[in-house]
N, C-alpha and C. Protein backbone atom coordinates (compact mmCIF):
# COMPACT_ATOMS: atom_id res chain seq x y z
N UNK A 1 -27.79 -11.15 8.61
CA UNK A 1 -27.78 -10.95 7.16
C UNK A 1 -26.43 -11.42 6.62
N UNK A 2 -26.52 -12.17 5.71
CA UNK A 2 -25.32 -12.79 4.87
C UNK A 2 -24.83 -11.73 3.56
N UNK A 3 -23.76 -12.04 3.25
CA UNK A 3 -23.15 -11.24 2.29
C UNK A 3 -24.21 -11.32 1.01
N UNK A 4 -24.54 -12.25 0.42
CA UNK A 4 -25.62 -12.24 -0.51
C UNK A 4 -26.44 -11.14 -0.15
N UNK A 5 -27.04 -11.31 1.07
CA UNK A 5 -28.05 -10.25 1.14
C UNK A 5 -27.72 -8.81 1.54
N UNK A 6 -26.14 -8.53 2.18
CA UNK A 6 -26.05 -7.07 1.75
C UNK A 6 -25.88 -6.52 0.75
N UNK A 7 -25.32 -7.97 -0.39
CA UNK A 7 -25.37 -7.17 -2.25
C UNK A 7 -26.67 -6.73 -2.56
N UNK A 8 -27.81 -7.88 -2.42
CA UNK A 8 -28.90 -7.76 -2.60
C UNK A 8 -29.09 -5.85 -2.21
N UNK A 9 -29.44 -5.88 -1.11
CA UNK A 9 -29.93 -4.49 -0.47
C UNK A 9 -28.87 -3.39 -0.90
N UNK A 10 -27.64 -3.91 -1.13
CA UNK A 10 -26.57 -2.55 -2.04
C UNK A 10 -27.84 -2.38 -3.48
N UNK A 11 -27.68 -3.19 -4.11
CA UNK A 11 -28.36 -3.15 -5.04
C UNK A 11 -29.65 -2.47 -5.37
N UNK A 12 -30.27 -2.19 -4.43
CA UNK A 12 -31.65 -1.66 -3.93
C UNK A 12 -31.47 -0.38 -3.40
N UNK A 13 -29.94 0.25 -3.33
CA UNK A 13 -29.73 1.20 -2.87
C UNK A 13 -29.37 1.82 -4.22
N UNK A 14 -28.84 1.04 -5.11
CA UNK A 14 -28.54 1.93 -6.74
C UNK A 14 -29.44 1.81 -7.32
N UNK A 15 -30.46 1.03 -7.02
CA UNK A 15 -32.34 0.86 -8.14
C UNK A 15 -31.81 0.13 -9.06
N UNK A 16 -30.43 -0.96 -9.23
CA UNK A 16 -30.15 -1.93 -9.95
C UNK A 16 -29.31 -2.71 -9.92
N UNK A 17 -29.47 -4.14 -10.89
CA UNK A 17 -28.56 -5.16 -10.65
C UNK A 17 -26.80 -5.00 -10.61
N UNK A 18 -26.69 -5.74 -9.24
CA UNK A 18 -25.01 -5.38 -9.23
C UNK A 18 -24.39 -6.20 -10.58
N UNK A 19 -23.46 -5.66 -11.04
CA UNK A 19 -22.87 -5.94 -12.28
C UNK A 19 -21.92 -7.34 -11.64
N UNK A 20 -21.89 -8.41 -13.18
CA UNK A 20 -21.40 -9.39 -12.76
C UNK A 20 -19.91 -9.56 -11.81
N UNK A 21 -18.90 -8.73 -12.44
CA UNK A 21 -17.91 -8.62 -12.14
C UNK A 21 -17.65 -8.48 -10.12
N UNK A 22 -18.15 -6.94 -9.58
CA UNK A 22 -18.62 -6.92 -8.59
C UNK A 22 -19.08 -8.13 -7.72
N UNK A 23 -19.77 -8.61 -8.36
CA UNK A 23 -20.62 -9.67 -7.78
C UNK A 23 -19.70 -10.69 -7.15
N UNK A 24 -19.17 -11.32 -8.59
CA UNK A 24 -17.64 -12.26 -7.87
C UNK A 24 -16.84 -11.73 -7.08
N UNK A 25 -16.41 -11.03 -7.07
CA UNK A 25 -15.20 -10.08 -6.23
C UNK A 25 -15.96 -10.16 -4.67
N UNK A 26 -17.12 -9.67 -4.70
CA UNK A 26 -17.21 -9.63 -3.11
C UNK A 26 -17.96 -11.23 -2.71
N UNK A 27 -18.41 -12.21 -3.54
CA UNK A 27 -18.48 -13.22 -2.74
C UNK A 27 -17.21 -14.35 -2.73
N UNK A 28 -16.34 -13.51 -3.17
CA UNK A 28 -14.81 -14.44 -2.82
C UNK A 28 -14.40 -13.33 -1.48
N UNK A 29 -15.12 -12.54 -0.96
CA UNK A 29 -14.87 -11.90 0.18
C UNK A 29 -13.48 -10.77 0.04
N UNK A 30 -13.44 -10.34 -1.08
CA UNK A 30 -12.26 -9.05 -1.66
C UNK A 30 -12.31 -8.07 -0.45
N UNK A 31 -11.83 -7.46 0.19
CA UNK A 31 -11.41 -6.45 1.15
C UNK A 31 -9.93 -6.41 1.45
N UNK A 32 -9.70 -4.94 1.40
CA UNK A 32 -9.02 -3.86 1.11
C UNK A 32 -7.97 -4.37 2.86
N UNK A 33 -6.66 -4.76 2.94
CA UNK A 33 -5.88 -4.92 4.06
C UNK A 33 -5.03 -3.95 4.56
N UNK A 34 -4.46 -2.80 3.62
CA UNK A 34 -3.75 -1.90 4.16
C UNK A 34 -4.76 -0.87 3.84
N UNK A 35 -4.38 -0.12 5.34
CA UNK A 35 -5.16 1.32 5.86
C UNK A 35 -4.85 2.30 5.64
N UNK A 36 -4.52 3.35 4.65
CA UNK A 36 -3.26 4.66 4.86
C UNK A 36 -4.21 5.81 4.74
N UNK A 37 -3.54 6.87 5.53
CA UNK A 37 -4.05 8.02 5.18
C UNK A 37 -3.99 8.49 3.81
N UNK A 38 -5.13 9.08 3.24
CA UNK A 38 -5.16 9.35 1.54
C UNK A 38 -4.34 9.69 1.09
N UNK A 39 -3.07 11.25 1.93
CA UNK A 39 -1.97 11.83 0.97
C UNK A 39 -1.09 10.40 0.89
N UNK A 40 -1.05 9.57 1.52
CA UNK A 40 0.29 8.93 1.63
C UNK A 40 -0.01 7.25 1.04
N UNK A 41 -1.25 7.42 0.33
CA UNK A 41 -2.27 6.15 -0.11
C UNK A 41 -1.44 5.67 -1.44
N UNK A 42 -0.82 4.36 -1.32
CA UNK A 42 -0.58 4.25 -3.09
C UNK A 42 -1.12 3.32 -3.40
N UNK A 43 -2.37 3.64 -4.77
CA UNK A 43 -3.33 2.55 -5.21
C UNK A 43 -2.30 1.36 -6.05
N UNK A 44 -3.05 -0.04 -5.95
CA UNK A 44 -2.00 -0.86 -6.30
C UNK A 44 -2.44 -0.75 -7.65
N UNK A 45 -3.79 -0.64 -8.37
CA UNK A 45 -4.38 -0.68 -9.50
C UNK A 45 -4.52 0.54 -10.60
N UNK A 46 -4.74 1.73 -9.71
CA UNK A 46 -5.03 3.05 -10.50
C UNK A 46 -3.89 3.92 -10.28
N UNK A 47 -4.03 4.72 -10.91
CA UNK A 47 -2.57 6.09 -10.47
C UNK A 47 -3.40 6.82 -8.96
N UNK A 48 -2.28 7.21 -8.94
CA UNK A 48 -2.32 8.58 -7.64
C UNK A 48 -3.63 9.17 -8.01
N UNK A 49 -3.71 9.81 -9.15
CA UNK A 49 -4.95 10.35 -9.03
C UNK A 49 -6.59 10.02 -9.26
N UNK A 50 -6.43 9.04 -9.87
CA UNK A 50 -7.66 8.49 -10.24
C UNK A 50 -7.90 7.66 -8.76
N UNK A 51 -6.88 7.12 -7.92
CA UNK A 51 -7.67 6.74 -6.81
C UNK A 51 -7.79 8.02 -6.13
N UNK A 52 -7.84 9.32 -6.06
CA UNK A 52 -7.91 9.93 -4.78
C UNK A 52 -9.25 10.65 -6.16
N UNK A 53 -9.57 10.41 -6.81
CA UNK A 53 -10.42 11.05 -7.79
C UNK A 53 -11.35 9.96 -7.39
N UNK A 54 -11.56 8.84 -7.04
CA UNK A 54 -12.14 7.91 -6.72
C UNK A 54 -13.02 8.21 -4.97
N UNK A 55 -11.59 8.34 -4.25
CA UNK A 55 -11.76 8.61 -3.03
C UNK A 55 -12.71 10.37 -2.89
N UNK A 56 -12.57 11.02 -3.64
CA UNK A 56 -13.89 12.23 -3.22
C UNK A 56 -14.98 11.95 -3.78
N UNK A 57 -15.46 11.13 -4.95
CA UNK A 57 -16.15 10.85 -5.33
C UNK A 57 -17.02 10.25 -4.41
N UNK A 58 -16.33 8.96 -3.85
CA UNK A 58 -16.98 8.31 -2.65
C UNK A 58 -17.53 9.27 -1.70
N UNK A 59 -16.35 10.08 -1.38
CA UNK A 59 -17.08 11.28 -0.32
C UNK A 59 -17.79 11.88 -0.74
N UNK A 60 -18.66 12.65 -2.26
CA UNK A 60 -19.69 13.25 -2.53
C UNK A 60 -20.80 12.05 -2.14
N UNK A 61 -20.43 11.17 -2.20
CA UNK A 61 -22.01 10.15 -2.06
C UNK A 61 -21.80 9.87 -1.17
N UNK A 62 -20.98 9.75 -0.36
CA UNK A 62 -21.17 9.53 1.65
C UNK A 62 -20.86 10.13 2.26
N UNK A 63 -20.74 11.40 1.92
CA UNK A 63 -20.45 12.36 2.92
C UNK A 63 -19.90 11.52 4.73
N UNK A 64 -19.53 12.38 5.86
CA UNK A 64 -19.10 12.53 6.71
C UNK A 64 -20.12 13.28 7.38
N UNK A 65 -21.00 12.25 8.04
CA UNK A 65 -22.03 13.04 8.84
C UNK A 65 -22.19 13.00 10.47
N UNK A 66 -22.85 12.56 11.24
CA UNK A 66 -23.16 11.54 12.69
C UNK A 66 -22.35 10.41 12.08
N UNK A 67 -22.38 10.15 10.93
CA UNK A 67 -21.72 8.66 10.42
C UNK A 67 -20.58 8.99 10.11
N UNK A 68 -19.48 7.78 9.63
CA UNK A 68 -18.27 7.79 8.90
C UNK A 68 -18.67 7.78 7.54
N UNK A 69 -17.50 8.87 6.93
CA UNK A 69 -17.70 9.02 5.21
C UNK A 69 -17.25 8.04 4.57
N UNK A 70 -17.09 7.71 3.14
CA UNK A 70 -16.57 6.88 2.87
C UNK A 70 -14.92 6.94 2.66
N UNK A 71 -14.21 8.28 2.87
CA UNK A 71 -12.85 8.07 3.28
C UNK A 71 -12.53 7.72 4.21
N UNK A 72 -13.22 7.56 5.15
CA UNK A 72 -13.36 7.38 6.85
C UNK A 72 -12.76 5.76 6.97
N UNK A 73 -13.80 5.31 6.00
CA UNK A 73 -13.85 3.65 6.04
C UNK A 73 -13.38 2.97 4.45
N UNK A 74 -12.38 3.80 4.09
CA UNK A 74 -11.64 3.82 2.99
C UNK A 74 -12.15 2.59 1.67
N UNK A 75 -13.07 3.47 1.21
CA UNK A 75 -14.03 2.57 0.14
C UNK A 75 -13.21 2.92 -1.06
N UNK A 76 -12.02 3.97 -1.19
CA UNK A 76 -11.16 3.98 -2.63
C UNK A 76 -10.35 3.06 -2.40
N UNK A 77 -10.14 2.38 -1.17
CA UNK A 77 -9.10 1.17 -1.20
C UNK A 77 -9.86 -0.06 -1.24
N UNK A 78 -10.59 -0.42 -1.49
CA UNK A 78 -12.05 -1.28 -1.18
C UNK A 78 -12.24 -1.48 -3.38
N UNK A 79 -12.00 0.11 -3.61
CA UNK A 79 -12.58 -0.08 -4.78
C UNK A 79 -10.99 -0.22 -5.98
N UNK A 80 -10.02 0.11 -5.11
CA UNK A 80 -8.90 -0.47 -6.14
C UNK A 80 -8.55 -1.78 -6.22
N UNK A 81 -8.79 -2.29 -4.48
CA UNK A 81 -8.54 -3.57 -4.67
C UNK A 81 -9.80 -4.62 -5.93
N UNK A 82 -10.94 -4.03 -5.53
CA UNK A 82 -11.99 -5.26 -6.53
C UNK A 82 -11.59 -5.12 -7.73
N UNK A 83 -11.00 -3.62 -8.37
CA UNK A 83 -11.33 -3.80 -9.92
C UNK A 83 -9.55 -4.39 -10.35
N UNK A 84 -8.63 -4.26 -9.30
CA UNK A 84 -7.42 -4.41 -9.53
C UNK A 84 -7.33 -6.24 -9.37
N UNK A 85 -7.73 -6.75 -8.52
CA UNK A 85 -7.70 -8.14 -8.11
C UNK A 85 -9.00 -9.09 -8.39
N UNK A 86 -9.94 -8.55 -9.05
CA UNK A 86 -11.31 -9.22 -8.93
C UNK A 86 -11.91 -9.34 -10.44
N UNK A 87 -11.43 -7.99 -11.32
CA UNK A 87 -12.00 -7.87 -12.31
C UNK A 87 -11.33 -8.57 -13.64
N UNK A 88 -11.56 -9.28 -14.80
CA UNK A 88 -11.08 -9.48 -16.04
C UNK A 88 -10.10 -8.25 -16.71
N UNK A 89 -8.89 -8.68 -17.14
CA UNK A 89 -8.88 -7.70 -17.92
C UNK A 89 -9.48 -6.19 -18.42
N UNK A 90 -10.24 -7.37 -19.47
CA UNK A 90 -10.88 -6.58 -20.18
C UNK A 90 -12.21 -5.68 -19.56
N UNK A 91 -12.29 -6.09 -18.07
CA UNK A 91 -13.75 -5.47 -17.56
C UNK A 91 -12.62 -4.52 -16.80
N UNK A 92 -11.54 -4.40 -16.63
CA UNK A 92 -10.28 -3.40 -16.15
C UNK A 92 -10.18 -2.43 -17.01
N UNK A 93 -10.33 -2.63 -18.10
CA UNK A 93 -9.58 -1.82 -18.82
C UNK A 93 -10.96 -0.94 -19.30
N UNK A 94 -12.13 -1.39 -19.08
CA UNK A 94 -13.30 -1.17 -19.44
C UNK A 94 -13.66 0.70 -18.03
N UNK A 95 -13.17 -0.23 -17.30
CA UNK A 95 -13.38 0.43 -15.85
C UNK A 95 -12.37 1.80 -16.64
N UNK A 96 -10.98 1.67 -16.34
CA UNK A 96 -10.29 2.85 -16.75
C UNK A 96 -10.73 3.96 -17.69
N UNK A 97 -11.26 2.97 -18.83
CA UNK A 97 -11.72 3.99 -19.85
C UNK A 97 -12.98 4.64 -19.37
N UNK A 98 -13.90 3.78 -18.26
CA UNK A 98 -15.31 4.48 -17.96
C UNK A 98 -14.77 6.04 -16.64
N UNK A 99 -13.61 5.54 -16.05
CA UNK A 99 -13.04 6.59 -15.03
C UNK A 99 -12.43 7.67 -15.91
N UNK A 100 -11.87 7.29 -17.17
CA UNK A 100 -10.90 8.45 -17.70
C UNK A 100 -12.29 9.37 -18.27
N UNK A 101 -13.15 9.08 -18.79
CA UNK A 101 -14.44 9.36 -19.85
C UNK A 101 -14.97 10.49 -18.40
N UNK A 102 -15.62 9.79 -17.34
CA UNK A 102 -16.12 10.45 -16.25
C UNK A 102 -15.15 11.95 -15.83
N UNK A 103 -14.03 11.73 -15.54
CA UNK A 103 -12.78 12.80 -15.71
C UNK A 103 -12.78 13.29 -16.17
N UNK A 104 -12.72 13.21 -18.00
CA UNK A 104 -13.01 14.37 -18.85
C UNK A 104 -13.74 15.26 -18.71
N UNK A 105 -15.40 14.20 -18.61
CA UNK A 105 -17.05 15.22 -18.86
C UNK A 105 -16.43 16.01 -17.80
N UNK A 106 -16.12 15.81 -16.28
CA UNK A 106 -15.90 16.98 -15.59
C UNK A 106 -15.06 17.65 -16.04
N UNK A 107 -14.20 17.78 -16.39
CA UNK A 107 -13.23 18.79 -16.75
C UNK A 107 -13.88 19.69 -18.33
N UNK A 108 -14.93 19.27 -19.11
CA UNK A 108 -15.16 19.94 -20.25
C UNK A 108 -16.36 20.70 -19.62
N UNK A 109 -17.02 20.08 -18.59
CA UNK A 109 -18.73 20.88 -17.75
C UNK A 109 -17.84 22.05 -17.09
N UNK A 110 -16.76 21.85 -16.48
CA UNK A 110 -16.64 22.89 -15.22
C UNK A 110 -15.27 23.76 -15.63
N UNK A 111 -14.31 23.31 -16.62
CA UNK A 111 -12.90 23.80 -17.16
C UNK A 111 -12.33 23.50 -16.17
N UNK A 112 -12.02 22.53 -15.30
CA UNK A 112 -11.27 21.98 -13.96
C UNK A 112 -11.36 20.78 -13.80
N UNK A 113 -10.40 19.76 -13.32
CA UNK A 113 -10.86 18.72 -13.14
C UNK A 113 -11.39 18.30 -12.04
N UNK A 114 -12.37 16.99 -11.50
CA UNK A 114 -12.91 16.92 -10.59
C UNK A 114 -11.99 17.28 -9.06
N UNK A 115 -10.97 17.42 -9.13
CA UNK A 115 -10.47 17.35 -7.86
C UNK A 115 -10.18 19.03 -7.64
N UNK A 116 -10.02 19.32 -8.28
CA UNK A 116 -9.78 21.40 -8.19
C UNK A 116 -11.79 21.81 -8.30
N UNK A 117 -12.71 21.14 -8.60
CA UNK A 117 -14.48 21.59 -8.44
C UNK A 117 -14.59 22.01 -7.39
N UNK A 118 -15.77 23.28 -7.09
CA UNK A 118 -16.03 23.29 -5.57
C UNK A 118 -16.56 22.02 -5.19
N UNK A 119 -17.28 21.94 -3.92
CA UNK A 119 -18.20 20.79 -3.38
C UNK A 119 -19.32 20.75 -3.83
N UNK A 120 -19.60 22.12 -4.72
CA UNK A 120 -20.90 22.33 -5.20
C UNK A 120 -20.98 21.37 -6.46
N UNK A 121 -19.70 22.18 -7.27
CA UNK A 121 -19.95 21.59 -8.63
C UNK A 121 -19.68 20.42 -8.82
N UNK A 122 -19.00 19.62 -7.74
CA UNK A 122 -19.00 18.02 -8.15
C UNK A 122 -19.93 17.23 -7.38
N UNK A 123 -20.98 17.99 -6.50
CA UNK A 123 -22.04 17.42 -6.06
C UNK A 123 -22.87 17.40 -7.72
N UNK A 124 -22.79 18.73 -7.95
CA UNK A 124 -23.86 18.74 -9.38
C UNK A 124 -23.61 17.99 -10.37
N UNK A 125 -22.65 17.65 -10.75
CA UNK A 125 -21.57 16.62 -11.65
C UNK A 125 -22.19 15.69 -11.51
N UNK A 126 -21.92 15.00 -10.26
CA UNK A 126 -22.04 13.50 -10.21
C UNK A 126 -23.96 13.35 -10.09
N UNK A 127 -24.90 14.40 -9.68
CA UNK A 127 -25.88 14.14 -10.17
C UNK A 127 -26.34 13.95 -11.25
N UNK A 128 -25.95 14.69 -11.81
CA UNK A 128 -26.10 14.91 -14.05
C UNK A 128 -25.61 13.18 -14.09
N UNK A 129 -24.73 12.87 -13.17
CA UNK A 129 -23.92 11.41 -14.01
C UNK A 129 -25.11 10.24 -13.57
N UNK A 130 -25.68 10.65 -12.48
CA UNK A 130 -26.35 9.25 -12.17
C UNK A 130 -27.84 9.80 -12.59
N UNK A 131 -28.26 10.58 -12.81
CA UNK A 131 -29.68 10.91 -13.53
C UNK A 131 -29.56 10.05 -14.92
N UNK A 132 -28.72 11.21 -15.80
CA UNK A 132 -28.16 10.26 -17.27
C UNK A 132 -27.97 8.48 -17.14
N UNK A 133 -26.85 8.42 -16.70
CA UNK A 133 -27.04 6.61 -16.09
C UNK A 133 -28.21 5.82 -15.63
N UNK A 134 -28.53 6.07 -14.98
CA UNK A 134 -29.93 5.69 -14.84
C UNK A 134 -31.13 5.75 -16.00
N UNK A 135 -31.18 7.50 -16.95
CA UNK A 135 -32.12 7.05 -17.51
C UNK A 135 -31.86 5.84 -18.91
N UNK A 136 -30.58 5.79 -18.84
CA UNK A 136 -29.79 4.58 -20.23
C UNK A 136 -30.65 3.16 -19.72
N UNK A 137 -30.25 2.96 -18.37
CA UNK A 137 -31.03 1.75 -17.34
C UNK A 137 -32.12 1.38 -18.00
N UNK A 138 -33.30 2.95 -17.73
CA UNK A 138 -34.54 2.42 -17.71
C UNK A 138 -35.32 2.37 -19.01
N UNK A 139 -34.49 3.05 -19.89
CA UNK A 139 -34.68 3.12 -21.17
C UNK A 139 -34.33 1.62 -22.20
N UNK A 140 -33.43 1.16 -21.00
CA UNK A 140 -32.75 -0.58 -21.53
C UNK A 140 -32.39 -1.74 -20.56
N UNK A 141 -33.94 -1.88 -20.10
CA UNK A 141 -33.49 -2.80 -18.84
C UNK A 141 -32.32 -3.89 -18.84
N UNK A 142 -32.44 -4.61 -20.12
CA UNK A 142 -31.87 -5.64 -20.18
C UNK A 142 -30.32 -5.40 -21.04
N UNK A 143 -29.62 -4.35 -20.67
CA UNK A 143 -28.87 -3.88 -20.74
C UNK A 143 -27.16 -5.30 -20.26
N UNK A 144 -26.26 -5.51 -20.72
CA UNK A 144 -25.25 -6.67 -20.36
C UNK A 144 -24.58 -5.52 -19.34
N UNK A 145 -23.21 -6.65 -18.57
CA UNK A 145 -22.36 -5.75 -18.24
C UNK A 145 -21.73 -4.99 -18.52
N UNK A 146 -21.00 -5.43 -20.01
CA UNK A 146 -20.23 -4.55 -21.00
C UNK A 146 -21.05 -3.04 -21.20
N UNK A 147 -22.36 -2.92 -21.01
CA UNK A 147 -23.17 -1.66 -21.82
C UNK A 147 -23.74 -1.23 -20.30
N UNK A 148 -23.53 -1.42 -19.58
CA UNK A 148 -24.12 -0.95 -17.91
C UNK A 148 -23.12 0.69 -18.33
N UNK A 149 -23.86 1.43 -17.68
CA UNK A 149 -23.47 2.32 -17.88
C UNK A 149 -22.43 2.38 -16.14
N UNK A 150 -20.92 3.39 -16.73
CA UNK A 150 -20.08 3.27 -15.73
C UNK A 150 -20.30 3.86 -14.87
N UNK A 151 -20.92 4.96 -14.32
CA UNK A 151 -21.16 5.97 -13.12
C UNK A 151 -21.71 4.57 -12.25
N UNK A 152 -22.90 4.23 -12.70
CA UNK A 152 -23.49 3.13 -11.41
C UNK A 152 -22.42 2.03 -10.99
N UNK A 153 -21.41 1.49 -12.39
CA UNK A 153 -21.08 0.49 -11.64
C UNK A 153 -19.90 1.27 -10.42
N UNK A 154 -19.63 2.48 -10.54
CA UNK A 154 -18.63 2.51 -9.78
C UNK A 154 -19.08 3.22 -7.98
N UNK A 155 -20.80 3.25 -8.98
CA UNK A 155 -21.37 4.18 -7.37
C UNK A 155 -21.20 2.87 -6.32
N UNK A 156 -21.93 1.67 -7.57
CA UNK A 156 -22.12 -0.01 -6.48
C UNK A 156 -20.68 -0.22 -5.42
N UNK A 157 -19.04 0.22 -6.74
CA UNK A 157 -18.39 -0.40 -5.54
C UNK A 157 -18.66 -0.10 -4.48
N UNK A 158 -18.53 1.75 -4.61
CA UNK A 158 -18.39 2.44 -3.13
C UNK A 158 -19.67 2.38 -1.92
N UNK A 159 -21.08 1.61 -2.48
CA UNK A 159 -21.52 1.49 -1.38
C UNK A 159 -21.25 0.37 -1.17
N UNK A 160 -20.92 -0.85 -2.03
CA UNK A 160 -20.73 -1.80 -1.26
C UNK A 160 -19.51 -2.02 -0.44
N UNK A 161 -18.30 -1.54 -0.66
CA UNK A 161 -17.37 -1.23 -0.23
C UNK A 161 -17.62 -0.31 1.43
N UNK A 162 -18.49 0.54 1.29
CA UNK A 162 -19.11 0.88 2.44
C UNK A 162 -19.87 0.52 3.53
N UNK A 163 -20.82 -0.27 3.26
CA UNK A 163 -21.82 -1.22 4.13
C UNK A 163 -21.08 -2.17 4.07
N UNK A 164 -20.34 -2.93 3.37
CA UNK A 164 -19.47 -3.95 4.18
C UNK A 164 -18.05 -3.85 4.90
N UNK A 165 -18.22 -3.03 5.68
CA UNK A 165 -16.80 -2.55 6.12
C UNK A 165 -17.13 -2.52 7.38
N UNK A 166 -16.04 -2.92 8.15
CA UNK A 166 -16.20 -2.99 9.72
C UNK A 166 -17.01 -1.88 10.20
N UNK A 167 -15.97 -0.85 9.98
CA UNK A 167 -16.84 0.45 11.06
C UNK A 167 -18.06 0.71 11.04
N UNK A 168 -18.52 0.01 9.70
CA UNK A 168 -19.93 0.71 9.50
C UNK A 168 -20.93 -0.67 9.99
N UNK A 169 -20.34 -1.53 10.11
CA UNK A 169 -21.36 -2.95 10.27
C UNK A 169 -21.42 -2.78 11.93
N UNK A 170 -20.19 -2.13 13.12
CA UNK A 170 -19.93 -1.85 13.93
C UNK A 170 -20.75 -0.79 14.92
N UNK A 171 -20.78 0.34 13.83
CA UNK A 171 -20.96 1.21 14.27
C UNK A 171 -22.36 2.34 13.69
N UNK A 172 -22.42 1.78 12.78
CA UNK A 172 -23.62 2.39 12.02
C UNK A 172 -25.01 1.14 12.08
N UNK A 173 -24.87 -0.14 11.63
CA UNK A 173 -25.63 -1.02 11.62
C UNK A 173 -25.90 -1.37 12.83
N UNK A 174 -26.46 -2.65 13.06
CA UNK A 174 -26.52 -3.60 14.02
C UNK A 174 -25.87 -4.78 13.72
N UNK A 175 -24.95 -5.03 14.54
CA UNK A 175 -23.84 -5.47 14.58
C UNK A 175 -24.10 -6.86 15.51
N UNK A 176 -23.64 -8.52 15.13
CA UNK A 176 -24.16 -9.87 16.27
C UNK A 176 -23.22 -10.48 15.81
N UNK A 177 -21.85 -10.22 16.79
CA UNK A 177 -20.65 -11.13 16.21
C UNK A 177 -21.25 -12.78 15.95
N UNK A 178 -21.85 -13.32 17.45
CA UNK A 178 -22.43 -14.28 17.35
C UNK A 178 -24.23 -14.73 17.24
N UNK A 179 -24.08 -14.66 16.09
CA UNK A 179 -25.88 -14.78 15.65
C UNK A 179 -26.25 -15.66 16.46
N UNK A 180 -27.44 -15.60 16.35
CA UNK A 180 -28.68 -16.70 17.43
C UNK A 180 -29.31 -17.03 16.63
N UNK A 181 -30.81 -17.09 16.78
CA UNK A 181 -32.03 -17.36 16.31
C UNK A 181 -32.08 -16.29 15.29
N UNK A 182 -32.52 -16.84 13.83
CA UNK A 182 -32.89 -16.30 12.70
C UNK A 182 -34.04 -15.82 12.71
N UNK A 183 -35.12 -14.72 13.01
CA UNK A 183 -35.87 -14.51 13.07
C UNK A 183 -36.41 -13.90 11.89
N UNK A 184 -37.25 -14.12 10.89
CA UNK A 184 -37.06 -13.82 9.22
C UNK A 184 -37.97 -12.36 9.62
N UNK A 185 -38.93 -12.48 10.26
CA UNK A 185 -40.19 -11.86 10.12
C UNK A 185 -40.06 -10.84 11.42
N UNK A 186 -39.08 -10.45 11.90
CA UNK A 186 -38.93 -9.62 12.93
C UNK A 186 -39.46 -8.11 12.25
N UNK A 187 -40.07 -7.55 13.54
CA UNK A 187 -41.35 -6.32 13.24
C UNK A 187 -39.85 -5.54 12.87
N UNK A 188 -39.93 -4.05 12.16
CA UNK A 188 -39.31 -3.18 11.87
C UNK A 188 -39.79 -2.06 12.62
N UNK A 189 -38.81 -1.36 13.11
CA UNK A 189 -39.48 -0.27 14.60
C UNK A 189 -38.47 1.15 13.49
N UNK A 190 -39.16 2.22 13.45
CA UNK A 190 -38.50 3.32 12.75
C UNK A 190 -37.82 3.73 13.59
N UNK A 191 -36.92 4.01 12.66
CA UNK A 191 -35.73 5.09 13.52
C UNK A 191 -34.29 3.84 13.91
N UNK A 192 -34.54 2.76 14.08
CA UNK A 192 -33.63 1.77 14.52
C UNK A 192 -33.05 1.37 12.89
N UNK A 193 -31.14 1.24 13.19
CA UNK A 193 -30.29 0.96 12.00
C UNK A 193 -30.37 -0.64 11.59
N UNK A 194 -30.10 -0.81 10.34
CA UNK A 194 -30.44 -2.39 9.66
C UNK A 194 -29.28 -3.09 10.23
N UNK A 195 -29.33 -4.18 9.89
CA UNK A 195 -28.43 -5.18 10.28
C UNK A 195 -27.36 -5.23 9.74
N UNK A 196 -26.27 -5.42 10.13
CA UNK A 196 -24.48 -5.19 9.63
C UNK A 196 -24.42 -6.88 8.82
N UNK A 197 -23.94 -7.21 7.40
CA UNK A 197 -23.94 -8.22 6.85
C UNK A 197 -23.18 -9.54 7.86
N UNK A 198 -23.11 -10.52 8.06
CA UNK A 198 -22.17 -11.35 8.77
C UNK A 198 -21.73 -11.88 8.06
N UNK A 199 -20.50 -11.95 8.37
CA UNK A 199 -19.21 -12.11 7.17
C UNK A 199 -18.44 -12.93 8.19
């Protein structure tokens, strides 16, 4: 599977089109080069807190299971680098205001901000965010990038930021440093993991 086609299937994992911006960023092959542990993480794009507000977020939607979470395989550094190095301006500044907006609603739903919530209430949070988001979607398919509503585009970085990341193409997928034979129509057996993108 080629990078096209793990956007494709990211995409199929949010029930919609990856936003343009995204799109460029990961087929110029954007990934994240320095590794740090989160306390000691400094985002090159966002403040201190909006990336580590970034980074649990990721972890409410990928938890840390049999698998690596998405702090594991550091998808808030994945997601500072695309919107810091990948995005326009103005689709930057778009992003900030959709992260500061997301920040608030939590802090006016719960009187805390997302990072002081239990695990409960920012599991429940970020459901309310992608129910709402979604129903804007289906209510306006043909919706631009500018009017995509922000919860999805930022769920897209973090899975794509996730499924294309070593550990997980390694260790979660199926993984063929050196491909062979393309087999399009190979049977699907349950229970066996998809194919790691080749990059």
């Amino acid at each position: 599977m080629d990078r096209r086609e793990a956007i494709k299937r990211t995409a199929l994992l949010t029930g919609f089109a990856i936003s343009s911006s995204t799109l460029a960023g990961l087929l110029q092959g954007c990934q994240p080069e320095a590794k740090s542990p989160l306390d000691s993480w400094a985002p090159s794009f966002f403040t201190k807190e909006e990336g580590v507000t970034i980074a649990e977020i990721g972890e409410v939607i990928l938890p840390r299971t049999d698998t690596p979470g998405a702090k594991d395989v550091f998808t808030h550094e994945f997601v500072d680098l695309m919107v810091g190095d990948c995005y326009k301006p103005e689709e930057q500044q778009r992003f900030r205001d959709g992260l500061a907006g997301l920040m608030a609603g939590c802090e006016q739903a719960n009187g805390q901000s997302f990072l002081d919530c239990s695990p409960e209430q920012q599991l429940a949070f970020l459901n309310e965010q992608d129910q709402a988001a979604r129903a804007i979607v289906d209510a306006n398919p043909d919706l631009d990038d500018e009017d995509f509503p922000f919860f999805l585009k930022l769920k897209q970085l973090i899975l794509l930021g996730y499924f294309t990341s070593e550990t997980v193409g390694k260790e979660v997928l199926v993984y063929d440093p050196v491909p062979g034979v393309d087999e399009a129509c190979r049977p699907y057996e349950a229970g066996t993991p998809d194919w790691a993108p080749n990059r």
